[in-house]
Protein backbone atom coordinates (compact mmCIF):
# COMPACT_ATOMS: atom_id res chain seq x y z
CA UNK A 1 38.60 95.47 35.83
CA UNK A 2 37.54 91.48 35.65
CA UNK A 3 38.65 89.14 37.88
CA UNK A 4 39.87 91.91 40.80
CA UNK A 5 38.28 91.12 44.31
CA UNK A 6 35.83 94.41 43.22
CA UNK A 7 33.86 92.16 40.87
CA UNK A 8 33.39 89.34 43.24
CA UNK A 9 30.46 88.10 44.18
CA UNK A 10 29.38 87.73 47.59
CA UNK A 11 28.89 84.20 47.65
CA UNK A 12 32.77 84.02 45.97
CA UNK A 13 33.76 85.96 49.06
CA UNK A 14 32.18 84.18 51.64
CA UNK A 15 33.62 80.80 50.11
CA UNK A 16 36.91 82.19 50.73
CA UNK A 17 36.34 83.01 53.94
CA UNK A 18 34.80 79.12 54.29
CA UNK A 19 38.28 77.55 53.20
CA UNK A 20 40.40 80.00 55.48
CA UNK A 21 38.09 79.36 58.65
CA UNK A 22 38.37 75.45 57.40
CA UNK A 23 42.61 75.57 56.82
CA UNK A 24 42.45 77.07 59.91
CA UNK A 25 40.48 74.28 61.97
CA UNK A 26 37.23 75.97 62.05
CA UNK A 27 35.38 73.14 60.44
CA UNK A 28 33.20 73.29 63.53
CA UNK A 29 30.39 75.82 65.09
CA UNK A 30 33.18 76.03 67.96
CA UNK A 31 35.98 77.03 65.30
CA UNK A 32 33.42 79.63 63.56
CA UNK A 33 32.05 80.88 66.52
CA UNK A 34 35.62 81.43 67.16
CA UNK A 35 36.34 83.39 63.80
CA UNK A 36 33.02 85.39 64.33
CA UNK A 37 34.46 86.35 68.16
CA UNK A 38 37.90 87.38 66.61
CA UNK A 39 35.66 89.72 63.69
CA UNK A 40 33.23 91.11 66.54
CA UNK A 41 35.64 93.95 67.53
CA UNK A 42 32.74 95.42 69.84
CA UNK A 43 31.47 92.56 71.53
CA UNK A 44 27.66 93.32 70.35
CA UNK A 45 26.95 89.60 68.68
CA UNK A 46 26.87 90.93 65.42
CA UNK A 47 29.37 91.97 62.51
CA UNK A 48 28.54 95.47 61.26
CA UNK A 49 30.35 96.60 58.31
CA UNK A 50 33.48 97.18 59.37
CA UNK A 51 33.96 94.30 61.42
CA UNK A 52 33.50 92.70 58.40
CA UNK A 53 36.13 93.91 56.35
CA UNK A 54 38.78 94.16 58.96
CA UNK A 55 37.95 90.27 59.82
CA UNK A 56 37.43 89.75 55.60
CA UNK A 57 40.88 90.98 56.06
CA UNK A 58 42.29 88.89 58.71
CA UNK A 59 41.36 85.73 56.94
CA UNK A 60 43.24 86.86 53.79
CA UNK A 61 40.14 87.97 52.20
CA UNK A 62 40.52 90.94 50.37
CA UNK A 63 36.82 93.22 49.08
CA UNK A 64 36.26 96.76 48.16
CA UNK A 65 34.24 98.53 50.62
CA UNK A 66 31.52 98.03 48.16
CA UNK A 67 31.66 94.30 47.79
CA UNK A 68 31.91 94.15 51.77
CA UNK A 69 28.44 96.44 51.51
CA UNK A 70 26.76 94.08 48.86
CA UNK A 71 27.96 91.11 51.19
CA UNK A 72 26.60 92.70 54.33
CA UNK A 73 23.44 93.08 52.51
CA UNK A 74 22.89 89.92 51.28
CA UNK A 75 23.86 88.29 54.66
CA UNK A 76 21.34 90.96 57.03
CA UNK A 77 18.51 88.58 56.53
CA UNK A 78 16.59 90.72 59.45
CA UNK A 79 17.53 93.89 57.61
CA UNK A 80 19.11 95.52 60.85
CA UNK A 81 22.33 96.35 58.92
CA UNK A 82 24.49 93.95 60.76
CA UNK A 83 25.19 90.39 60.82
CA UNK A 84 24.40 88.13 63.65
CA UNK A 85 25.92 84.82 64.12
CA UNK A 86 22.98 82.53 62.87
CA UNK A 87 23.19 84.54 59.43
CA UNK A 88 27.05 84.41 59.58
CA UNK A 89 26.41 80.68 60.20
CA UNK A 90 24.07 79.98 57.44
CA UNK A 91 26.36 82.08 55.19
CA UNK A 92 28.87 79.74 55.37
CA UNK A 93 27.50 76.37 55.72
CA UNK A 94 27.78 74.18 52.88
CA UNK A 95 25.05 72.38 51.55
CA UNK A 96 24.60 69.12 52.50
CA UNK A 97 24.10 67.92 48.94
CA UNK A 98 27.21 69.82 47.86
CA UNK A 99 29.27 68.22 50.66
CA UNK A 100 28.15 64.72 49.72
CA UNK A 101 29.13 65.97 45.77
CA UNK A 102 32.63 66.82 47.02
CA UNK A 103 33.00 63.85 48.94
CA UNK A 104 31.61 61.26 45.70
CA UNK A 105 34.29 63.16 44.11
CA UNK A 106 36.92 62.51 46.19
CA UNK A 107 36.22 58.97 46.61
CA UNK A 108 36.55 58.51 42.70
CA UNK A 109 40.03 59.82 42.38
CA UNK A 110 41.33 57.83 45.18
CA UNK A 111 39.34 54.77 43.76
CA UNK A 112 42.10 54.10 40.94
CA UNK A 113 40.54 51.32 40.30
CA UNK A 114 37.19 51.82 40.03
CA UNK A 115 35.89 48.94 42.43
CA UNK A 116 34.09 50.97 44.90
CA UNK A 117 36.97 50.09 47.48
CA UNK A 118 39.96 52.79 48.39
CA UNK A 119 43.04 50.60 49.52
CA UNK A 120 46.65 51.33 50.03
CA UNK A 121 47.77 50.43 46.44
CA UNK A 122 44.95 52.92 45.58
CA UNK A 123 46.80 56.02 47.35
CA UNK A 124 49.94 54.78 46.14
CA UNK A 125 48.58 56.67 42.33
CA UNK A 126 47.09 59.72 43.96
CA UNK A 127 48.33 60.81 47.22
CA UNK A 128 51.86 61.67 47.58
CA UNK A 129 53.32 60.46 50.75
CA UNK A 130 56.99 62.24 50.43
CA UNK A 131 55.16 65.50 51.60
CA UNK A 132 53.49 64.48 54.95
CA UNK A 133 55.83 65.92 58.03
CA UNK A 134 56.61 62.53 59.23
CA UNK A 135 58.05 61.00 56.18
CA UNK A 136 60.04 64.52 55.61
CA UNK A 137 61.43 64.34 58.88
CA UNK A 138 62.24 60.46 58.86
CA UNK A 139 59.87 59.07 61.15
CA UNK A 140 57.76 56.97 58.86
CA UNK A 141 58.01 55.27 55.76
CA UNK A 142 55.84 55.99 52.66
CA UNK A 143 53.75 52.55 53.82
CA UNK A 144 53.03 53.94 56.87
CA UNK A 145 51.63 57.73 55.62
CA UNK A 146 49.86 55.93 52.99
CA UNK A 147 48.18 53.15 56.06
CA UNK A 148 47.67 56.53 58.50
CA UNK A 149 45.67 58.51 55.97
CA UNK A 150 43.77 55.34 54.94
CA UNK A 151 43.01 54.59 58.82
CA UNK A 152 41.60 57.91 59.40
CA UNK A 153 38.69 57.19 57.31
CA UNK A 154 38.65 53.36 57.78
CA UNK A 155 35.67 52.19 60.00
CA UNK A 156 36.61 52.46 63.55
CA UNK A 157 34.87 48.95 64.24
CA UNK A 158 36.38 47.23 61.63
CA UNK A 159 40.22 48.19 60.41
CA UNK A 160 40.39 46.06 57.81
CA UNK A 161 42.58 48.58 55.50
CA UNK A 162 40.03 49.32 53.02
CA UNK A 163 37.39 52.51 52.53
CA UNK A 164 34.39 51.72 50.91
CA UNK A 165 31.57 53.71 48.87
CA UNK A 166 28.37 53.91 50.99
């Protein structure tokens, strides 16, 4: 049947995987040395088939034992029938090209308009303040969300309120 976790592909999978290690602060080799720990049930360095699936599993990543063979598979670059960490690594890296796509991309929709410069009034069209914990709760206004998010990519040696394109 199309479109069950049976048909996907391994790459589909492991890009799953990627965004639940990432939701879950792995964005680090510390964080997904961490998830690969947690899947390595027998402490040998290496995922063997069933580690995989159970930690496939854990992550909210659901494969037929087939599709967890086929990933295994294309993952064993040695061919030993397990995965050690450097191929769990490399399997879910993204490229650096691919990152720098994503992040061109997400400077454009917060660029409303178009100058090449991301400022409050920008966010104020695309990211909705109402839902960030603090303004739920009471503690800040919409200004101040929209000025926290802005400062966390703002230049650390010169706050001047504004992001711009490199």
């Amino acid at each position: 049947m199309a479109g069950t976790p049976r048909d996907a592909h391994p790459s589909d999978a492991m890009e799953k995987l990627r965004q639940q290690c990432l939701a879950r602060g792995a964005a680090g080799i510390k964080g997904l040395s961490r998830a690969f720990r947690l899947m390595d049930d027998d402490r040998s360095k290496s995922l063997d088939l069933q580690e995989l699936l159970k930690g496939l599993q854990a992550y909210g990543v659901s494969v037929s034992v087939e599709e967890g063979q086929r990933m295994l598979s294309a993952l064993d670059k040695d061919g030993g029938g397990t995965i050690d960490f450097d191929e769990f690594l490399e399997a879910l890296r993204v490229e650096k090209h691919s990152r720098r796509a994503v992040i061109e991309a997400a400077f454009r929709k917060l660029d409303r308009s178009g100058d090449g410069v991301v400022t409050v009034q920008d966010l104020q069209g695309v990211y909705d303040a109402t839902q960030h914990p603090n303004f739920r709760s009471g503690l800040w206004s919409q200004e101040e969300v929209f000025h926290t998010f802005l400062d966390s990519f703002d230049s650390p040696h010169d706050k001047d309120g504004k992001v711009q394109e490199q």
